[in-house]
Protein backbone atom coordinates (compact mmCIF):
# COMPACT_ATOMS: atom_id res chain seq x y z
CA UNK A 1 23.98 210.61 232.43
CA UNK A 2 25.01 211.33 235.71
CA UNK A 3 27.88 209.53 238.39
CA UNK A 4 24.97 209.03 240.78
CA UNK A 5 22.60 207.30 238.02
CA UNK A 6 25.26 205.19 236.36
CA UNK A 7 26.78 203.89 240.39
CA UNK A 8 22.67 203.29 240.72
CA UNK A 9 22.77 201.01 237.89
CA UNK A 10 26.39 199.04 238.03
CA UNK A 11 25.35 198.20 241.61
CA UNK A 12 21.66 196.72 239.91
CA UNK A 13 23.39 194.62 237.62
CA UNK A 14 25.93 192.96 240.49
CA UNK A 15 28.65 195.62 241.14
CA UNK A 16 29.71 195.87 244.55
CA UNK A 17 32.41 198.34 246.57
CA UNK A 18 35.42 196.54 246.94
CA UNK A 19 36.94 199.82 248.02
CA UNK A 20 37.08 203.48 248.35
CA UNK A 21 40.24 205.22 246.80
CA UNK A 22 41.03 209.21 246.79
CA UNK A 23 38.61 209.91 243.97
CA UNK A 24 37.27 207.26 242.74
CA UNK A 25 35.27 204.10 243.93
CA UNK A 26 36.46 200.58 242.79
CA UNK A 27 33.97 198.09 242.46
CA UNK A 28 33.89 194.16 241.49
CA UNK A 29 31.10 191.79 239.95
CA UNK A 30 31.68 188.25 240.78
CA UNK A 31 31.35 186.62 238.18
CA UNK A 32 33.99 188.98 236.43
CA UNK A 33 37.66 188.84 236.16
CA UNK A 34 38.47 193.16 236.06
CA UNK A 35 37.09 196.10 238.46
CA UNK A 36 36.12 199.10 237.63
CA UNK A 37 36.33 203.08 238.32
CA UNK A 38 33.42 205.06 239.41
CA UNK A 39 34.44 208.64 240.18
CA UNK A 40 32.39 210.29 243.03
CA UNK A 41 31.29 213.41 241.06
CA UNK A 42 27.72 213.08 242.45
CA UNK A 43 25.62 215.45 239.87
CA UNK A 44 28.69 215.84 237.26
CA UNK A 45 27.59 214.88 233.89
CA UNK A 46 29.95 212.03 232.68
CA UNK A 47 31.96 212.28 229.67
CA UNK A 48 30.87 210.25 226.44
CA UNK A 49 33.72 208.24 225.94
CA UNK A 50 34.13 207.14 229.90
CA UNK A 51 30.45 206.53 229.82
CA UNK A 52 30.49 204.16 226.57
CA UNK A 53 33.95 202.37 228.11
CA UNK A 54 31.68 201.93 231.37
CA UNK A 55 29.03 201.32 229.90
CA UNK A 56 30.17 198.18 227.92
CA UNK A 57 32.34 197.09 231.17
CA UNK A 58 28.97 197.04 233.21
CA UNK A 59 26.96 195.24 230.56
CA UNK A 60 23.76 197.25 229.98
């Protein structure tokens, strides 16, 4: 999966920017209590243990 496809989804399931940091984007869910780290690698593959970590933190 790709940066661009897995920002796509957190933000479908209730992420939002909180703010932009040097290489990475931190974003919040309201109804959590921890942010996290999207890099902005645009068409970079992302690495399978980031993407599992990620992919549990954003709940799909």
């Amino acid at each position: 999966m790709k940066w661009s496809e897995l920002r796509r989804i957190a933000e479908k399931s209730g992420w939002s920017l909180f703010r932009r940091g040097k290489k990475h984007d931190i974003y919040f869910h309201p109804e959590k209590d921890y942010f996290i780290q999207l890099g902005r690698h645009g068409k970079e593959e992302v690495k399978d243990g980031i993407y599992n970590k990620l992919r549990k933190q954003i709940g799909f």
